[in-house]
C-alpha atoms as a PDB file:
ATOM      1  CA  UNK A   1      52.201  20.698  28.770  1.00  0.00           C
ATOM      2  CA  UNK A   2      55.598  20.632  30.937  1.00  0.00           C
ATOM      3  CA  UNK A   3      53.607  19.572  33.993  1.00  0.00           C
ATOM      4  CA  UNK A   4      52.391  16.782  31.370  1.00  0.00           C
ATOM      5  CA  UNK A   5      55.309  16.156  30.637  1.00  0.00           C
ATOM      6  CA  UNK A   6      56.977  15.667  33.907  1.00  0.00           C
ATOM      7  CA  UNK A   7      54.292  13.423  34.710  1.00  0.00           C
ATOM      8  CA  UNK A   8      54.616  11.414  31.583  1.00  0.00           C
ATOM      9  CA  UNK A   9      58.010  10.928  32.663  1.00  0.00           C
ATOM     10  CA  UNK A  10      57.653   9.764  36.468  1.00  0.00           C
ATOM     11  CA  UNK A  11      54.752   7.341  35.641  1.00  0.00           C
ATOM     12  CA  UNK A  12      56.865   5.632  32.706  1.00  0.00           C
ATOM     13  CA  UNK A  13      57.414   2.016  33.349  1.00  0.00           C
ATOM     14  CA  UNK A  14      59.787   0.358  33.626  1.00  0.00           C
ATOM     15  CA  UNK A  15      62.582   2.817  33.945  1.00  0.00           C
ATOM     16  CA  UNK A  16      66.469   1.591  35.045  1.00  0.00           C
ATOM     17  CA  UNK A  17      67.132   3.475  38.793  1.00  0.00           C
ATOM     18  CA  UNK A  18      64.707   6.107  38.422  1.00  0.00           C
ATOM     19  CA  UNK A  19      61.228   6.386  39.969  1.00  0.00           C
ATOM     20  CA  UNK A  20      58.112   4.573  38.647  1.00  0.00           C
ATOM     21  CA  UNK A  21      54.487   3.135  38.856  1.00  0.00           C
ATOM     22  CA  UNK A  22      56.623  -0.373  40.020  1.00  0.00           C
ATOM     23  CA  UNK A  23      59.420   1.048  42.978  1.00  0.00           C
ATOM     24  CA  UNK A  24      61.698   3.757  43.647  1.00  0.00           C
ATOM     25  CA  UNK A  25      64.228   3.201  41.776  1.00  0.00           C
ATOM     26  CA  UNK A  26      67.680   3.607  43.326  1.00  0.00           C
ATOM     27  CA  UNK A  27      65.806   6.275  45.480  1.00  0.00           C
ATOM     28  CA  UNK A  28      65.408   5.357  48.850  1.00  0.00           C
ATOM     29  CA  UNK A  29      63.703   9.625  49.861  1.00  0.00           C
ATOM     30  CA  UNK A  30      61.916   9.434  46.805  1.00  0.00           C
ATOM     31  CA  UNK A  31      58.353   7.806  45.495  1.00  0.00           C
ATOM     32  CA  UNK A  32      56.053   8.108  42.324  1.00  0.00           C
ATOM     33  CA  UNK A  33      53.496  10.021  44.943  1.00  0.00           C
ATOM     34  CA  UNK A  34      56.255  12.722  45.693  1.00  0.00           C
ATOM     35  CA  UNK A  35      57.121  13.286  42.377  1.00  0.00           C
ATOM     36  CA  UNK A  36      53.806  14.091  40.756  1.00  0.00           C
ATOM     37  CA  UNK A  37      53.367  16.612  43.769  1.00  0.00           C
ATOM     38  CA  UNK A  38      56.428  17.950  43.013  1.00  0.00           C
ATOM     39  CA  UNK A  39      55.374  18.045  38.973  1.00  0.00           C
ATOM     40  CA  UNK A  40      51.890  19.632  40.219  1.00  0.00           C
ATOM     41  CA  UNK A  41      53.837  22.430  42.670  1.00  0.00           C
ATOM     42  CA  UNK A  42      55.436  23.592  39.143  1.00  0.00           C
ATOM     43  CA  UNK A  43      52.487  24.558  37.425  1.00  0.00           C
ATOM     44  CA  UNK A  44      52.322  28.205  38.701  1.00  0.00           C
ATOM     45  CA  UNK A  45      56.641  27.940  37.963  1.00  0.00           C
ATOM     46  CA  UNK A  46      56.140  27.259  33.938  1.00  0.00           C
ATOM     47  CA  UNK A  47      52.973  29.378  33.274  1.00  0.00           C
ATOM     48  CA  UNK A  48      54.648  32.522  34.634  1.00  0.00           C
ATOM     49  CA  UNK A  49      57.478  31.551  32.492  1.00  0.00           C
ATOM     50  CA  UNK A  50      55.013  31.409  29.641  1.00  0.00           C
ATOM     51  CA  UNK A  51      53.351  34.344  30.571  1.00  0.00           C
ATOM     52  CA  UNK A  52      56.706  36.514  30.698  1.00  0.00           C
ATOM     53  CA  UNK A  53      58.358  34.874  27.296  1.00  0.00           C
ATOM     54  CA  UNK A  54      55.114  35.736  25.375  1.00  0.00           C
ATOM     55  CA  UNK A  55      56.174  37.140  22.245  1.00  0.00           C
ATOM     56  CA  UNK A  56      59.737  38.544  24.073  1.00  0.00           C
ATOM     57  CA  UNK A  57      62.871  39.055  22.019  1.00  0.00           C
ATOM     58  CA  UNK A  58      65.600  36.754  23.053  1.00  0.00           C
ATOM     59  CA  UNK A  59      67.621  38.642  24.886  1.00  0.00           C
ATOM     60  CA  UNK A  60      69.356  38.797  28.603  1.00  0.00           C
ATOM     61  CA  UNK A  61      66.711  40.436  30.014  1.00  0.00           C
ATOM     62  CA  UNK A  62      63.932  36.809  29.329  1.00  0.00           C
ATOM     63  CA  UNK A  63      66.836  34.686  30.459  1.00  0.00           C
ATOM     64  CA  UNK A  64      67.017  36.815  33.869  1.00  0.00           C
ATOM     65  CA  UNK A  65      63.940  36.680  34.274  1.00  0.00           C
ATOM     66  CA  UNK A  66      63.120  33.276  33.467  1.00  0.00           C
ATOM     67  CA  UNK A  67      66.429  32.585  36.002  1.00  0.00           C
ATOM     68  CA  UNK A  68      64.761  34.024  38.655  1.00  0.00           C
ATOM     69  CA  UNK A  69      61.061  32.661  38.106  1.00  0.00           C
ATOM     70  CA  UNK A  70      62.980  29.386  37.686  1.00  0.00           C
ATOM     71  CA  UNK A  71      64.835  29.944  41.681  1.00  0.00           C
ATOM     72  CA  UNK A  72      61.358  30.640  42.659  1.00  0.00           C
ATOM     73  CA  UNK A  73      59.884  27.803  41.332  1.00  0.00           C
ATOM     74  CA  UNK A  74      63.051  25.187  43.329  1.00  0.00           C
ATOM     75  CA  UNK A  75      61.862  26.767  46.238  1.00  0.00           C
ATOM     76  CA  UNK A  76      57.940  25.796  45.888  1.00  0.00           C
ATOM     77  CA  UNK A  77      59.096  22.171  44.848  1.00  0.00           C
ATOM     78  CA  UNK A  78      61.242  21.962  47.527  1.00  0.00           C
ATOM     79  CA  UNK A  79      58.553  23.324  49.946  1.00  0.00           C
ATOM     80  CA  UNK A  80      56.030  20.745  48.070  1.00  0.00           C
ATOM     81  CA  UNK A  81      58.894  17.900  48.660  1.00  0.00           C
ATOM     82  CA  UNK A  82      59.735  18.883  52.212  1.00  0.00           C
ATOM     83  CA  UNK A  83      63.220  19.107  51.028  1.00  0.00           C
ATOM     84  CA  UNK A  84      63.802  16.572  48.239  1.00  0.00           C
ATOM     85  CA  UNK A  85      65.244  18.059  45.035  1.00  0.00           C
ATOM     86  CA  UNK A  86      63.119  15.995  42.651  1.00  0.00           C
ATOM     87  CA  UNK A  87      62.815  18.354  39.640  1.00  0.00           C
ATOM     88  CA  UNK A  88      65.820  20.729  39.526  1.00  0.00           C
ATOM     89  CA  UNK A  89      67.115  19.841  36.687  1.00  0.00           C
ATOM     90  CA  UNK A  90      63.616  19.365  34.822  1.00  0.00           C
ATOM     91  CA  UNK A  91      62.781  23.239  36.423  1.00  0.00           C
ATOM     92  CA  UNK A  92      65.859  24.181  33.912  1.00  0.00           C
ATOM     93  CA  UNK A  93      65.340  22.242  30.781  1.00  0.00           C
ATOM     94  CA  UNK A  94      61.837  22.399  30.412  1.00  0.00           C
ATOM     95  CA  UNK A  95      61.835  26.223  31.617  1.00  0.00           C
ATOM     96  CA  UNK A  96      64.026  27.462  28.656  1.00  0.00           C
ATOM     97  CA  UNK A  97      61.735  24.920  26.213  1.00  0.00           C
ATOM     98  CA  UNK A  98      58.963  26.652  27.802  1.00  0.00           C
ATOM     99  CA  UNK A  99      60.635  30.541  27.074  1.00  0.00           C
ATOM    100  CA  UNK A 100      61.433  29.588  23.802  1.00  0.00           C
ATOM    101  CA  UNK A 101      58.063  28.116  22.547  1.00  0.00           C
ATOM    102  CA  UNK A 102      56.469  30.777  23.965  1.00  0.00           C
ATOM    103  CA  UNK A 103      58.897  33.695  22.620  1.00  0.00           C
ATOM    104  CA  UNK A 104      57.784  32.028  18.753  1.00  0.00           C
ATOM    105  CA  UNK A 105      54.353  30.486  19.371  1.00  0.00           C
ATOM    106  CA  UNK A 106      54.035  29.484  15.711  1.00  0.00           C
ATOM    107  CA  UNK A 107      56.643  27.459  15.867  1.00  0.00           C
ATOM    108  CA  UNK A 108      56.132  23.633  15.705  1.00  0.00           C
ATOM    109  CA  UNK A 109      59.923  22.203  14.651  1.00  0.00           C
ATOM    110  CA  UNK A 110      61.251  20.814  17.944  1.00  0.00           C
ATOM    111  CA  UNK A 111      64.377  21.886  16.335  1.00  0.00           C
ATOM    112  CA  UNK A 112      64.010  24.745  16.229  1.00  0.00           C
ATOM    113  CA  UNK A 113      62.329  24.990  19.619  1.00  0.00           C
ATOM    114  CA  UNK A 114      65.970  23.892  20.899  1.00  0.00           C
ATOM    115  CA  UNK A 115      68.270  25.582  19.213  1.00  0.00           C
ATOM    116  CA  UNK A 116      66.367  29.084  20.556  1.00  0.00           C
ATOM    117  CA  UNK A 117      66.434  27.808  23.801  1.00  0.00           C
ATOM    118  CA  UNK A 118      69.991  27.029  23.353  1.00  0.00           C
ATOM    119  CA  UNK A 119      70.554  31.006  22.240  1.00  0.00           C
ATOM    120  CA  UNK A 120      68.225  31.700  25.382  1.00  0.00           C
ATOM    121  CA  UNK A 121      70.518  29.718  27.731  1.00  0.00           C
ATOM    122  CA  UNK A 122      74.175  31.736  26.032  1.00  0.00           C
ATOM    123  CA  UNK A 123      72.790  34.529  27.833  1.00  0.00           C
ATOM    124  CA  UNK A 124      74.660  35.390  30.788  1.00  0.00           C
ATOM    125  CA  UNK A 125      72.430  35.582  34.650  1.00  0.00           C
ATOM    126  CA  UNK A 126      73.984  38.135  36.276  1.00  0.00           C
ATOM    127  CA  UNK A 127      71.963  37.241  39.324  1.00  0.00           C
ATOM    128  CA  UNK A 128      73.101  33.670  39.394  1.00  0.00           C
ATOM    129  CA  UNK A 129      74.008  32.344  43.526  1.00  0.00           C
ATOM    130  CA  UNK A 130      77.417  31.567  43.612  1.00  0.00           C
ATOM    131  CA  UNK A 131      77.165  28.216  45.455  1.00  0.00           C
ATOM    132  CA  UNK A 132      78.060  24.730  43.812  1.00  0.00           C
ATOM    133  CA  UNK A 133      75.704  22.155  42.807  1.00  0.00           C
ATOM    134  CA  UNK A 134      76.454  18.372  42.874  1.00  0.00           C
ATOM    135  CA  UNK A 135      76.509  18.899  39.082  1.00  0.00           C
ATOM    136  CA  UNK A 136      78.891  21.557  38.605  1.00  0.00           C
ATOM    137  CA  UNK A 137      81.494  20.009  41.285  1.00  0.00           C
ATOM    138  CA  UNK A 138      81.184  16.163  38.889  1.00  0.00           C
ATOM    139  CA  UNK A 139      81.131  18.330  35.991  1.00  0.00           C
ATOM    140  CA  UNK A 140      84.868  19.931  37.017  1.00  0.00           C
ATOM    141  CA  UNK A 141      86.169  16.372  38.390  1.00  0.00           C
ATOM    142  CA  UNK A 142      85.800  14.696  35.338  1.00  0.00           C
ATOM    143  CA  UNK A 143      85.364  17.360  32.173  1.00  0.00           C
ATOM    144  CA  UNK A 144      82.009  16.718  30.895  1.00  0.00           C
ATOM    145  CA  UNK A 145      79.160  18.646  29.756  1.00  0.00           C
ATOM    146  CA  UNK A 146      76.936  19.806  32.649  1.00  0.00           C
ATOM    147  CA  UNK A 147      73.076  21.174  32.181  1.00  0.00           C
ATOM    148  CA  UNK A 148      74.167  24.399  31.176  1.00  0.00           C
ATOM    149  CA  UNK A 149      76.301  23.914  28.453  1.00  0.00           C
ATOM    150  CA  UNK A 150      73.666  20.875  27.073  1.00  0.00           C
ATOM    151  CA  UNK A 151      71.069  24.003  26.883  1.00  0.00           C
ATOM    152  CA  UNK A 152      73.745  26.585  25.694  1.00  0.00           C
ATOM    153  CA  UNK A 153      74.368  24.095  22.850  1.00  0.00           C
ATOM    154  CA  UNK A 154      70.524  23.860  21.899  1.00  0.00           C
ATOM    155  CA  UNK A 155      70.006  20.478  23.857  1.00  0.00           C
ATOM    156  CA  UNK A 156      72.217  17.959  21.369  1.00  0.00           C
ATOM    157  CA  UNK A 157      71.267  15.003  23.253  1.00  0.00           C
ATOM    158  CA  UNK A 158      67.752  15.386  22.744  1.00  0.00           C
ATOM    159  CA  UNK A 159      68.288  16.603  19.184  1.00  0.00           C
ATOM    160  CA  UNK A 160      70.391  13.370  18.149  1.00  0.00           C
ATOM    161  CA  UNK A 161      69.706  11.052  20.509  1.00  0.00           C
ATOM    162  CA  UNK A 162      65.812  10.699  22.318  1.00  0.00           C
ATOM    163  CA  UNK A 163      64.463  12.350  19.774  1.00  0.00           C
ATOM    164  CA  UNK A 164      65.221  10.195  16.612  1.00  0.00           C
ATOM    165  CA  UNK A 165      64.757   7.123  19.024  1.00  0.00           C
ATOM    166  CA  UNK A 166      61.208   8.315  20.042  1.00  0.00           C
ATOM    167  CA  UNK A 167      60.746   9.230  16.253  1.00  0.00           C
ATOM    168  CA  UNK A 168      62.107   5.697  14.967  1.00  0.00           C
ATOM    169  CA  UNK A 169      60.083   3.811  17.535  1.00  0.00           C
ATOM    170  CA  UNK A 170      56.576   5.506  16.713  1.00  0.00           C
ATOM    171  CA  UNK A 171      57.483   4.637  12.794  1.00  0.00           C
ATOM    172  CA  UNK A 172      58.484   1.041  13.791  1.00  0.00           C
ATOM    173  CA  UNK A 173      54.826   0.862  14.842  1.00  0.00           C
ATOM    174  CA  UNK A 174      55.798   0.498  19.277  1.00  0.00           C
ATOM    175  CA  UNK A 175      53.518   1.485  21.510  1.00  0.00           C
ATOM    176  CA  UNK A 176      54.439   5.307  22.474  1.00  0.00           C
ATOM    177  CA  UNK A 177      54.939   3.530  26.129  1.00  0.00           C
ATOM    178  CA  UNK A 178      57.809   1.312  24.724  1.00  0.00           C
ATOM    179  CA  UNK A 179      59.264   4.563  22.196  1.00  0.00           C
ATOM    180  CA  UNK A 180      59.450   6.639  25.658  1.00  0.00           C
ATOM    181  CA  UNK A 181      61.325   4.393  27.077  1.00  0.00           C
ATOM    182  CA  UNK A 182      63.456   3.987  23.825  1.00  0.00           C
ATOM    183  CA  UNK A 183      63.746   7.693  24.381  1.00  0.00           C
ATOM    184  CA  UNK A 184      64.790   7.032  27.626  1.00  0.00           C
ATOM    185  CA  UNK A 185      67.301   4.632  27.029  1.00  0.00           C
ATOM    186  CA  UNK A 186      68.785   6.495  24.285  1.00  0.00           C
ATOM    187  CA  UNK A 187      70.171   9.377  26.570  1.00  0.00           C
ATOM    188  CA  UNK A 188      71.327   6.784  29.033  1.00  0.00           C
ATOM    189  CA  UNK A 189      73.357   5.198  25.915  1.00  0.00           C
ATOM    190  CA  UNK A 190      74.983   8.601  25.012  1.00  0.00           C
ATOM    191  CA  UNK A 191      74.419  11.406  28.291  1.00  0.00           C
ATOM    192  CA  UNK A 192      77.876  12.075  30.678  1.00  0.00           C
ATOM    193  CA  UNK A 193      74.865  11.620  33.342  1.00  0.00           C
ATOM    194  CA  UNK A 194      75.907  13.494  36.377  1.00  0.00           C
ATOM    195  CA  UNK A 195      73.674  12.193  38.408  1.00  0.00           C
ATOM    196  CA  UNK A 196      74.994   9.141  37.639  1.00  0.00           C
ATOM    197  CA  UNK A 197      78.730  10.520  38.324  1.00  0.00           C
ATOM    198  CA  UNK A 198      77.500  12.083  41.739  1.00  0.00           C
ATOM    199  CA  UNK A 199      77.134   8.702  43.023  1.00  0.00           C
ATOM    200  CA  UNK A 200      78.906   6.322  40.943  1.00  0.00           C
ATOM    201  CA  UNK A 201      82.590   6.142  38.933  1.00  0.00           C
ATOM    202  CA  UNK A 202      83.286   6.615  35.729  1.00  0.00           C
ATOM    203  CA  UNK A 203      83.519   2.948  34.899  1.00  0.00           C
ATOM    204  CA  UNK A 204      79.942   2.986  36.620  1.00  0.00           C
ATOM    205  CA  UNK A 205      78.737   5.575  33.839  1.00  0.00           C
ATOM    206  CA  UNK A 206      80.747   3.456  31.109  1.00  0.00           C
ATOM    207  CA  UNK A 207      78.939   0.539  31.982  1.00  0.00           C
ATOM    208  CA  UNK A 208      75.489   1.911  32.301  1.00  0.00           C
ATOM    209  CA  UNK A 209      75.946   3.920  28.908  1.00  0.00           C
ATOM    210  CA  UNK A 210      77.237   0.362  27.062  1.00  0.00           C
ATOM    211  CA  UNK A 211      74.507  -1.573  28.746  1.00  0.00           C
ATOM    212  CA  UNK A 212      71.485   1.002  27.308  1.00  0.00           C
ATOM    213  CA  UNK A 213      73.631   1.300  23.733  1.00  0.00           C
ATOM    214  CA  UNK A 214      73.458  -2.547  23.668  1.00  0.00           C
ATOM    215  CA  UNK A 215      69.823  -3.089  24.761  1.00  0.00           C
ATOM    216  CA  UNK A 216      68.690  -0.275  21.618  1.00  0.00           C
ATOM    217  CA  UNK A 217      71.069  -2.250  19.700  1.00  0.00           C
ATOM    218  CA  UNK A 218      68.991  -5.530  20.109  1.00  0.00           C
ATOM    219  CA  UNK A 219      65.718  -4.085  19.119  1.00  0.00           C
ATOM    220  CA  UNK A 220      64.522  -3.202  22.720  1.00  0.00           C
ATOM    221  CA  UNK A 221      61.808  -5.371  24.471  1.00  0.00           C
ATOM    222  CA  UNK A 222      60.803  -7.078  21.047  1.00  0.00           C
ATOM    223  CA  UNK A 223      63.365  -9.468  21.849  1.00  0.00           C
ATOM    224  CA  UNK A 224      64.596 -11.803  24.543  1.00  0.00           C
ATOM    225  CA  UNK A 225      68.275 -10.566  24.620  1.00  0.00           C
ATOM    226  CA  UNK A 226      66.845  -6.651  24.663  1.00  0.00           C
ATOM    227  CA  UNK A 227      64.760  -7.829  27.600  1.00  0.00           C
ATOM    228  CA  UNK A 228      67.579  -9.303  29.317  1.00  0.00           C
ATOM    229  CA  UNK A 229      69.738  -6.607  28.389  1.00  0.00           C
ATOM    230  CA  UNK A 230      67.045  -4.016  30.031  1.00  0.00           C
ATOM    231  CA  UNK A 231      66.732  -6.159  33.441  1.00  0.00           C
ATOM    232  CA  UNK A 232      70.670  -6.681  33.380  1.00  0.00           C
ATOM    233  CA  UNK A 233      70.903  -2.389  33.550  1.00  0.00           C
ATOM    234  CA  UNK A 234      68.154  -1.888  35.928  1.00  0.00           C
ATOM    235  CA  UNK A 235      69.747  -4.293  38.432  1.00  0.00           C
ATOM    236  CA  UNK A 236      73.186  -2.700  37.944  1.00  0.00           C
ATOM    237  CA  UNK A 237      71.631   0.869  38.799  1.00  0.00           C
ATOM    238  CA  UNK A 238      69.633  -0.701  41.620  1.00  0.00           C
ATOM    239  CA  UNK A 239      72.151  -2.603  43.309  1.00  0.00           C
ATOM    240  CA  UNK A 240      74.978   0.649  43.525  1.00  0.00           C
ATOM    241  CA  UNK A 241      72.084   2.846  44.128  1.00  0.00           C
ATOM    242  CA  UNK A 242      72.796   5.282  40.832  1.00  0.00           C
ATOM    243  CA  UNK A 243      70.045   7.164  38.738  1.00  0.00           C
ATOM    244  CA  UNK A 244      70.305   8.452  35.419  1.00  0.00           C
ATOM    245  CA  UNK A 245      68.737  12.139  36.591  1.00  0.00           C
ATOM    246  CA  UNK A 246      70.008  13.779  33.985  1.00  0.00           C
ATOM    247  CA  UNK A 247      68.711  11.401  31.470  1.00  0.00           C
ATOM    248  CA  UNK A 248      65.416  11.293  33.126  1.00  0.00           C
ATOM    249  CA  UNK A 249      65.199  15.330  33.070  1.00  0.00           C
ATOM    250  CA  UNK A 250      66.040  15.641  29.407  1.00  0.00           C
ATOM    251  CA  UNK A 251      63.045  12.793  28.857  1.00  0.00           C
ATOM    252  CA  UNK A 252      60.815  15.031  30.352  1.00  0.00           C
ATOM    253  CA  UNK A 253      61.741  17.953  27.909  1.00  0.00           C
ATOM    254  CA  UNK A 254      61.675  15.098  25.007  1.00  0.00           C
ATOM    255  CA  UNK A 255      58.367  14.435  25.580  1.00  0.00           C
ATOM    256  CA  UNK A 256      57.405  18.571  26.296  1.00  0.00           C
ATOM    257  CA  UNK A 257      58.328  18.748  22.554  1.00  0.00           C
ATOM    258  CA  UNK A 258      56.606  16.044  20.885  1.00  0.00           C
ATOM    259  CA  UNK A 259      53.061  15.916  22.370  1.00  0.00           C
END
């Protein structure tokens, strides 16, 4: 299901500066072929994680050992990607969903699924590398929430924002295409991307986050402003070369839960 849903998520189309069946998005090393080998290469990464989660307590001991299945797994993508990091961020979201489905297996609520992946997540990794991501080095330049503390905090975007879009879109009767990309658009509207912050400015992420609040605002592609809204945003990410990542990653765990 996680390599599902990381495929789900790269063959979704259209998507604003991210990889899809049309382009590449504002990725000039990256293309739909290269990331459904890297979402392939991943397999072996989530059904260990399964496999070790089974029926575990939640404890520090699963989240070190999910960690280091999780480093593991980077390294296979990377080898798979000959050096692109196309899935790091999905490696950690849909990891812990992963753990924490498979530490309850009963459990259906997607709530619920979060919020133990969030108490998965508050455990400390003794074992973490000390170097700096792109992520953590945006996330201290401009105080906002980075990966971790999204998980430690049981996912909220996904919780009150993709989520209740996908949700409202099914019951509005859209094609599940159209309430992925609602989804999708959703986190864009609310995320501090930092993939977004990486590359851009913070009037960049201001912009991109009005633009996707607007577009759900007018109903989507059902009408003509949504639909000009929608190309107005994907030329804006195209043209200064910025991709909601983060957005794209927490999609990916979005759809993990609900299929």
């Amino acid at each position: 299901k996680a390599v599902k849903a990381l495929i789900d998520e790269a063959t979704l189309t259209p998507k604003p500066g991210l990889v899809d069946a049309d382009n590449s998005g504002s990725h000039a090393d990256m293309s739909l072929d290269l990331m459904l080998k890297s979402a392939q290469a991943l397999e072996g990464t989530f059904r260990e994680i399964a496999f070790v989660s089974y029926l575990h307590p939640v404890n520090q001991d699963l989240r070190e050992q999910i960690a280091a299945i999780g480093r593991q797994g980077e390294l296979e993508m990377l080898a798979a990607t000959k050096g692109v990091n196309t899935h790091k961020g999905a490696i950690w979201a849909l990891g812990l969903l992963v753990s924490a489905k498979a530490t309850n297996p009963e459990e259906k609520n997607p709530r619920k699924i979060l919020e133990t992946a969030g108490r998965i997540a508050s455990y400390k990794d003794r074992f973490q590398p000390v170097s700096q991501t792109h992520g953590q080095a945006v996330k201290k330049k401009y105080s906002v929430m980075g990966a971790l503390e999204e998980a430690q905090f049981g996912f909220p975007h996904i919780r009150n924002a993709s989520l209740p879009a996908l949700m409202k879109a099914r019951t509005d009767g859209k094609s599940e295409q159209e309430a992925h990309i609602e989804a999708l658009i959703a986190l864009m509207a609310t995320v501090d991307d930092t993939c977004i912050l990486h590359r851009g400015e913070w009037e960049d992420l201001e912009k991109i986050k009005s633009m996707a609040g607007a577009f759900l605002q007018s109903h989507g592609f059902a009408t003509t402003k949504g639909r000009e809204i929608f190309q107005r945003l994907s030329e804006y990410c195209k043209s200064k070369r910025l991709s909601p990542g983060g957005s794209a990653d927490l999609l990916a765990a979005t759809l993990f839960l609900v299929s």
